[in-house]
Protein backbone atom coordinates (compact mmCIF):
# COMPACT_ATOMS: atom_id res chain seq x y z
CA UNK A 1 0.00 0.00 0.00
CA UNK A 2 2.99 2.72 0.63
CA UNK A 3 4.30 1.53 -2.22
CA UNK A 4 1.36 2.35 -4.26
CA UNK A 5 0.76 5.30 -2.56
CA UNK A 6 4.62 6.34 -3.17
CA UNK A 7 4.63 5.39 -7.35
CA UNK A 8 1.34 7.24 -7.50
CA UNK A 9 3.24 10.57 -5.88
CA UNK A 10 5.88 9.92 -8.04
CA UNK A 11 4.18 10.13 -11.22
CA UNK A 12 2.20 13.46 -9.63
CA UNK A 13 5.41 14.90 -9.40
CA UNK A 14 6.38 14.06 -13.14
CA UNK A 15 3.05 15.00 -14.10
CA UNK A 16 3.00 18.68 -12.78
CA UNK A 17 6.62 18.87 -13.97
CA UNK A 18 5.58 18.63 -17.36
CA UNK A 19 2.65 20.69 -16.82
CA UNK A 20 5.18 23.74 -15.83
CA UNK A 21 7.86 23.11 -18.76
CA UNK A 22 4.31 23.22 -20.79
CA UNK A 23 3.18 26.04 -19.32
CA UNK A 24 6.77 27.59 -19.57
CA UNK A 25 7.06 26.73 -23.28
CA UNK A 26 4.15 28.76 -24.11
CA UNK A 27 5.42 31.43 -22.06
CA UNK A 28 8.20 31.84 -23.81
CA UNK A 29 6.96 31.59 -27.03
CA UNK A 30 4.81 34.33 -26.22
CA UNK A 31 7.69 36.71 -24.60
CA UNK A 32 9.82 35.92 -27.89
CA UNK A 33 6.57 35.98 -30.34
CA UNK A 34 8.00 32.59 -32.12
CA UNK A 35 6.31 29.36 -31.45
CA UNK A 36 9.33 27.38 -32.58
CA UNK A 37 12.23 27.38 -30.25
CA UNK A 38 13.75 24.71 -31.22
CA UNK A 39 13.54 22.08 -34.10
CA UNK A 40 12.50 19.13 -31.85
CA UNK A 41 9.54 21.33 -31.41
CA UNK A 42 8.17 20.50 -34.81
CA UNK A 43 10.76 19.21 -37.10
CA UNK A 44 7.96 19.63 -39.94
CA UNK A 45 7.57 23.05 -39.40
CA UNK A 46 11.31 23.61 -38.50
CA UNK A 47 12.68 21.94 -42.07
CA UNK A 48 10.38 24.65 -43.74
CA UNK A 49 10.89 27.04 -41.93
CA UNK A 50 14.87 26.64 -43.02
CA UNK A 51 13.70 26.43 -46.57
CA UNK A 52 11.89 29.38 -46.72
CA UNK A 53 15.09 31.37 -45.16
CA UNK A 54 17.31 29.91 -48.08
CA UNK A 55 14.53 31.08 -50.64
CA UNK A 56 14.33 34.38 -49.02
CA UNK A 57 18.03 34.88 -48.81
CA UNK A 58 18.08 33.83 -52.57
CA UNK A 59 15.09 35.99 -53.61
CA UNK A 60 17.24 39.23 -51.62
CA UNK A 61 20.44 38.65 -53.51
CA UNK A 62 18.63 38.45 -56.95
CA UNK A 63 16.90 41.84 -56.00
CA UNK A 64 19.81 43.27 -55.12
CA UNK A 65 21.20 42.35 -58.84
CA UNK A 66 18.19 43.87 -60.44
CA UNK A 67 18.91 47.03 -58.87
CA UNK A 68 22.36 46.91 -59.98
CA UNK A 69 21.41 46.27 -63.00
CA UNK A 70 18.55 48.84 -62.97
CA UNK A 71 21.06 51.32 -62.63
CA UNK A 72 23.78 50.36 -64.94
CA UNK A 73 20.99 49.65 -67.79
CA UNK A 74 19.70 53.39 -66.86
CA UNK A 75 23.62 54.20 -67.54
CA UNK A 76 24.09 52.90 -70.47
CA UNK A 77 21.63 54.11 -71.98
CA UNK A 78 22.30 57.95 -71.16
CA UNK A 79 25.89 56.56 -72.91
CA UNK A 80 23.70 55.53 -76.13
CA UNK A 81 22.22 58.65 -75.76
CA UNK A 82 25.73 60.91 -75.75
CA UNK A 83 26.83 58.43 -78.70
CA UNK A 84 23.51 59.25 -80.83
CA UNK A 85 24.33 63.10 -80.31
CA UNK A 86 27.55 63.11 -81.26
CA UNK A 87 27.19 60.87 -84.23
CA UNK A 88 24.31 63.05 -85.37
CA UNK A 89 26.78 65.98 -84.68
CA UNK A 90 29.20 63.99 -86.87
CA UNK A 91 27.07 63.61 -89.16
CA UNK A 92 26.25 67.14 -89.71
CA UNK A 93 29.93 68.48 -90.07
CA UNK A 94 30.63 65.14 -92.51
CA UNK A 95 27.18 66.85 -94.48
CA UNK A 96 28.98 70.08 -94.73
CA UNK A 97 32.03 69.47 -95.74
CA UNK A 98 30.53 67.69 -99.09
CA UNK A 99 30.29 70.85 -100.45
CA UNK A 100 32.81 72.80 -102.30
CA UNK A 101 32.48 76.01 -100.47
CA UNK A 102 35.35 75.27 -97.86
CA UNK A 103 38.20 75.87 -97.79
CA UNK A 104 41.58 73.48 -96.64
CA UNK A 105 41.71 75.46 -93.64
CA UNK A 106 37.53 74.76 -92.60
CA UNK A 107 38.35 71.11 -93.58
CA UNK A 108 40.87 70.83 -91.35
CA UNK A 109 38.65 72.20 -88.46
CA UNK A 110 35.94 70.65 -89.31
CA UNK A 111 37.98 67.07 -89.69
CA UNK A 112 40.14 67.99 -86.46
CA UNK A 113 36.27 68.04 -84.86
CA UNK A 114 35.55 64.83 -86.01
CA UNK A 115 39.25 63.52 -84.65
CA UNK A 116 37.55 64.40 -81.13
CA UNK A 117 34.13 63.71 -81.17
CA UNK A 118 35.88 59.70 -82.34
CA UNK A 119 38.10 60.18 -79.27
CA UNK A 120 34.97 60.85 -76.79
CA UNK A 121 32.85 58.01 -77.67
CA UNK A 122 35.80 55.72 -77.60
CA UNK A 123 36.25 57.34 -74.11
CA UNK A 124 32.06 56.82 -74.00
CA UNK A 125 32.52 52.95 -74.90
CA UNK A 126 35.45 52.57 -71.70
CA UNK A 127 32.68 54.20 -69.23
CA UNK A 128 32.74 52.61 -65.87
CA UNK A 129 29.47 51.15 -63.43
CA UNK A 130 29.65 52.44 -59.48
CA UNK A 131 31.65 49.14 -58.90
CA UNK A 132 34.56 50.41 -61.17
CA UNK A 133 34.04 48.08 -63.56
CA UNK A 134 33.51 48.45 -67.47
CA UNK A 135 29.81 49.02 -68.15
CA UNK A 136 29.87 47.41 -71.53
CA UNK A 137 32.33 44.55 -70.77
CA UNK A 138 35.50 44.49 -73.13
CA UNK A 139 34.75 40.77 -73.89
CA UNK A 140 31.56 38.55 -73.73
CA UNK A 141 28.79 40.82 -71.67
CA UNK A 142 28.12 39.61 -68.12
CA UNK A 143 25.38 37.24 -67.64
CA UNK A 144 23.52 37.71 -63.92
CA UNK A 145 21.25 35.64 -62.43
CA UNK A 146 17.98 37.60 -61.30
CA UNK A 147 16.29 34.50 -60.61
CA UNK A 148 15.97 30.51 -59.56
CA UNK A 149 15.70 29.91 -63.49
CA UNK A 150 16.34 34.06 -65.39
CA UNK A 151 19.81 34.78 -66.02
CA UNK A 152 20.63 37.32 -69.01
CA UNK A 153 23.36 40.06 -69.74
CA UNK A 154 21.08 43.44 -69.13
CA UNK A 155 23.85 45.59 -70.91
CA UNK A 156 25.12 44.86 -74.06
CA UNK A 157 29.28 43.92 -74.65
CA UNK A 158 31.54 47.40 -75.95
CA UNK A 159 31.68 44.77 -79.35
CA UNK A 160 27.82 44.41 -79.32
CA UNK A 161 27.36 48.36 -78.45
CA UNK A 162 29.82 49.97 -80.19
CA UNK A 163 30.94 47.95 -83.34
CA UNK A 164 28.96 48.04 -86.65
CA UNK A 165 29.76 45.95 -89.73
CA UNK A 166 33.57 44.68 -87.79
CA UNK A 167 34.20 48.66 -86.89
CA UNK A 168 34.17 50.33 -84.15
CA UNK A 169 32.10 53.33 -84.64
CA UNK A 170 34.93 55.82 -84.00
CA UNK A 171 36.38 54.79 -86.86
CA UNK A 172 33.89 55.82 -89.64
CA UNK A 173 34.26 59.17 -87.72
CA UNK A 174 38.30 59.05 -87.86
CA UNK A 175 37.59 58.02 -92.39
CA UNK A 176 35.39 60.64 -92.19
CA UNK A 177 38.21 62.95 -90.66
CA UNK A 178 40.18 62.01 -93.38
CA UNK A 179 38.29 62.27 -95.61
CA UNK A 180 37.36 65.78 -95.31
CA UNK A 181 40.88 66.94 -94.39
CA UNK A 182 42.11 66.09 -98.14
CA UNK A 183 38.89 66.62 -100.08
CA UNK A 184 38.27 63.39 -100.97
CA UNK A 185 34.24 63.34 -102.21
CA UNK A 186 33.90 59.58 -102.53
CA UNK A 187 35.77 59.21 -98.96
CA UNK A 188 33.43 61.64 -97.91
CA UNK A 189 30.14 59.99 -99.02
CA UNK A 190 31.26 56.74 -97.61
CA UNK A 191 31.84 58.21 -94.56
CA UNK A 192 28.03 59.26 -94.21
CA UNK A 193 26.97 55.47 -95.38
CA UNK A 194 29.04 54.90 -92.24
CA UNK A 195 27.80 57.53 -89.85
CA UNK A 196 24.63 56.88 -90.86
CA UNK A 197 24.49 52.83 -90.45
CA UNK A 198 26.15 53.53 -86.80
CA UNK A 199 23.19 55.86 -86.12
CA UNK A 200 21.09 53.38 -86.94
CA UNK A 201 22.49 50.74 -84.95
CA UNK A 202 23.36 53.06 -81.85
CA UNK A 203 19.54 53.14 -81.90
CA UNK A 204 18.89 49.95 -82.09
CA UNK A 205 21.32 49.01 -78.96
CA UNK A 206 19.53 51.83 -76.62
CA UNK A 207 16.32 50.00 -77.74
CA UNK A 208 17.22 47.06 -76.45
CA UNK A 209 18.62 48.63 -73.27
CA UNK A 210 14.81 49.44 -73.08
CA UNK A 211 14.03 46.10 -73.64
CA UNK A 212 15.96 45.03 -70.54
CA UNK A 213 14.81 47.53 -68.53
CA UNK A 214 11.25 46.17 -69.05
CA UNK A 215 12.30 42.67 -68.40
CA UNK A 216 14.00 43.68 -64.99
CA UNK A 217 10.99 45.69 -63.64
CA UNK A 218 8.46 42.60 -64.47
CA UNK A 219 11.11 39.82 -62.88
CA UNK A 220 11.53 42.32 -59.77
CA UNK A 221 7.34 42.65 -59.15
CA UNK A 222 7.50 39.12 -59.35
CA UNK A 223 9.85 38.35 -57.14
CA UNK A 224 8.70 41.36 -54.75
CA UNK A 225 5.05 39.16 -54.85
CA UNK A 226 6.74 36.20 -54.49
CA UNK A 227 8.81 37.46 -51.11
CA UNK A 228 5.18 38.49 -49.59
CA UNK A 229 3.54 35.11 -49.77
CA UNK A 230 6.60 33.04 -48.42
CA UNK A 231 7.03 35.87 -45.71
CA UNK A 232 3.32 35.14 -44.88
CA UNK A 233 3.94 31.44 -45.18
CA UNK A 234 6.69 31.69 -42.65
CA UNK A 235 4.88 34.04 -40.57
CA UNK A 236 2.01 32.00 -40.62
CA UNK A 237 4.00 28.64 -39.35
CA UNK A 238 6.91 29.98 -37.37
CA UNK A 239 5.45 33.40 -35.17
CA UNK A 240 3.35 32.43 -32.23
CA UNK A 241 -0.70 33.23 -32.35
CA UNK A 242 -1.45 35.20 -29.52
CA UNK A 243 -4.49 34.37 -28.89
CA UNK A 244 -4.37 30.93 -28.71
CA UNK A 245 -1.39 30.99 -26.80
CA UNK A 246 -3.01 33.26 -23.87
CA UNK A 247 -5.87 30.92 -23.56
CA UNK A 248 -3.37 27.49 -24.00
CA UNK A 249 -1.29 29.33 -21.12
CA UNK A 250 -4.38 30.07 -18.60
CA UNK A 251 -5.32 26.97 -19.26
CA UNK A 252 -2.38 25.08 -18.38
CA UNK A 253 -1.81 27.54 -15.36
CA UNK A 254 -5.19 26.77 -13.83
CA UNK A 255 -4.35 22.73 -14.65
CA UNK A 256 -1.44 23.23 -12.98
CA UNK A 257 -2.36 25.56 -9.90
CA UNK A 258 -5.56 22.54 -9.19
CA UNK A 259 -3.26 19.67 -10.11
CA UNK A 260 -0.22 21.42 -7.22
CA UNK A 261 -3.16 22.16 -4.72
CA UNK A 262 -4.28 18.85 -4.39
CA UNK A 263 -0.77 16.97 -4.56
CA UNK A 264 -0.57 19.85 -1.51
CA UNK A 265 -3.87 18.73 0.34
CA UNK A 266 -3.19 15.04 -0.38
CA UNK A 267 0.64 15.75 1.66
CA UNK A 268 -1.19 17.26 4.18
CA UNK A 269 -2.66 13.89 5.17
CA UNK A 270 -1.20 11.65 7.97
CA UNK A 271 -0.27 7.59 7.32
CA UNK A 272 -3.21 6.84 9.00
CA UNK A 273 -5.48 9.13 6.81
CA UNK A 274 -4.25 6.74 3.77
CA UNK A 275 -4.61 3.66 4.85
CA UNK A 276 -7.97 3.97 6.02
């Protein structure tokens, strides 16, 4: 009979101690506002829980690309834009030296012109990004990844932006130069074929660039829609409801206050009192 008596205490006592790490649990779960503390808690829960973190770190570097490359497409173009200028300008002075009205001193200012408008958009073609680095790469453009399965080259290669039929566009300007500088018509009206064609294509590159610029702002509202549901998701199985845990917690409380006032009452009584 003590025997009994003493098992059945001892499993009180176990009882009511996992009644207060319970009740402690839910405490701290709603002091920290996370219902997972640990992973034993619900592996389930805890596995995706890590998954979602690894999508949302993912889903924060490819944003971070698309900005960068927000900003160096938004670059380069306003670089197409100086290059379409001064080719038009090119153009222009090319135009009026066609004529017979100047003289070898006007051709030589208008060709020394020309010399320098080539040098600036070769300087135009070597422009660097915020990161020091050439924003129209000197060899293949660079590819980034902007998401799980998107990956593209948002600004074109200097080759791709600034070359047109195996030239670089500076150097229709420098024929041109010459061109002009010794009077040489025919040099002079296959200078403007030139000019003109790298017009053309100049154009066609900053359209493009718009092209890309498109492409990022649609994959960057996706992802930002994307980043909302998995933040609910994780919200929704990792942060504690409040509500439920105040009532959960009173009730365990008033378990355990009954449950240690009768293990209390029952101590109170003398030998005698249980084996009667």
């Amino acid at each position: 009979m003590i025997n009994a008596v003493g098992n059945r205490m001892t499993r009180e006592i176990a009882r009511q101690s996992k009644l207060a790490d319970a009740l402690e649990r839910v405490q701290i779960q709603i002091s920290t506002g996370k219902r997972l503390q640990r992973m034993s808690d619900d592996p389930a829960a805890a596995r995706r829980i890590a998954t979602i973190g690894t999508a949302q770190a993912s889903m924060t570097t490819w944003q971070a690309n698309i900005k960068s490359a927000e900003a160096q497409v938004s670059q380069a173009s306003g670089v197409l834009k100086s290059t379409s200028d001064l080719l038009a300008r090119a153009q222009e002075l090319t135009l009026s030296a066609s004529n017979d009205t100047l003289n070898p001193a006007d051709r030589a200012t208008v060709a020394a012109e020309l010399n320098a408008i080539a040098d600036e958009i070769d300087g135009l073609a070597a422009t660097r990004d915020s990161n020091g680095e050439s924003l129209f790469a000197s060899g293949a453009a660079r590819v980034v990844r902007f998401d799980a399965d998107v990956s593209f080259a948002p600004v074109q290669s200097a080759t791709t932006a600034f070359v047109v039929g195996g030239n670089a566009l500076s150097t229709s300007l420098r024929d041109a130069a010459t061109a002009v500088a010794t009077g040489n018509k025919a040099g002079i009206g296959t200078a403007l074929t030139g000019i003109s064609a790298a017009i053309t294509h100049v154009a066609d590159q900053n359209a493009a660039l718009g092209l890309a610029a498109g492409r990022l702002e649609r994959i960057g509202d996706s992802l930002s829609s994307r980043g909302i549901e998995v933040a609910d998701e994780r919200k929704s199985i990792e942060d504690t409801d409040l509500e439920t845990a105040i009532a959960q917690l009173n009730a365990q409380d008033l378990t355990l206050g009954a449950a240690q006032a009768a293990f209390a009452k029952i101590n109170r009584q003398t030998l005698f009192d249980l084996l009667r």
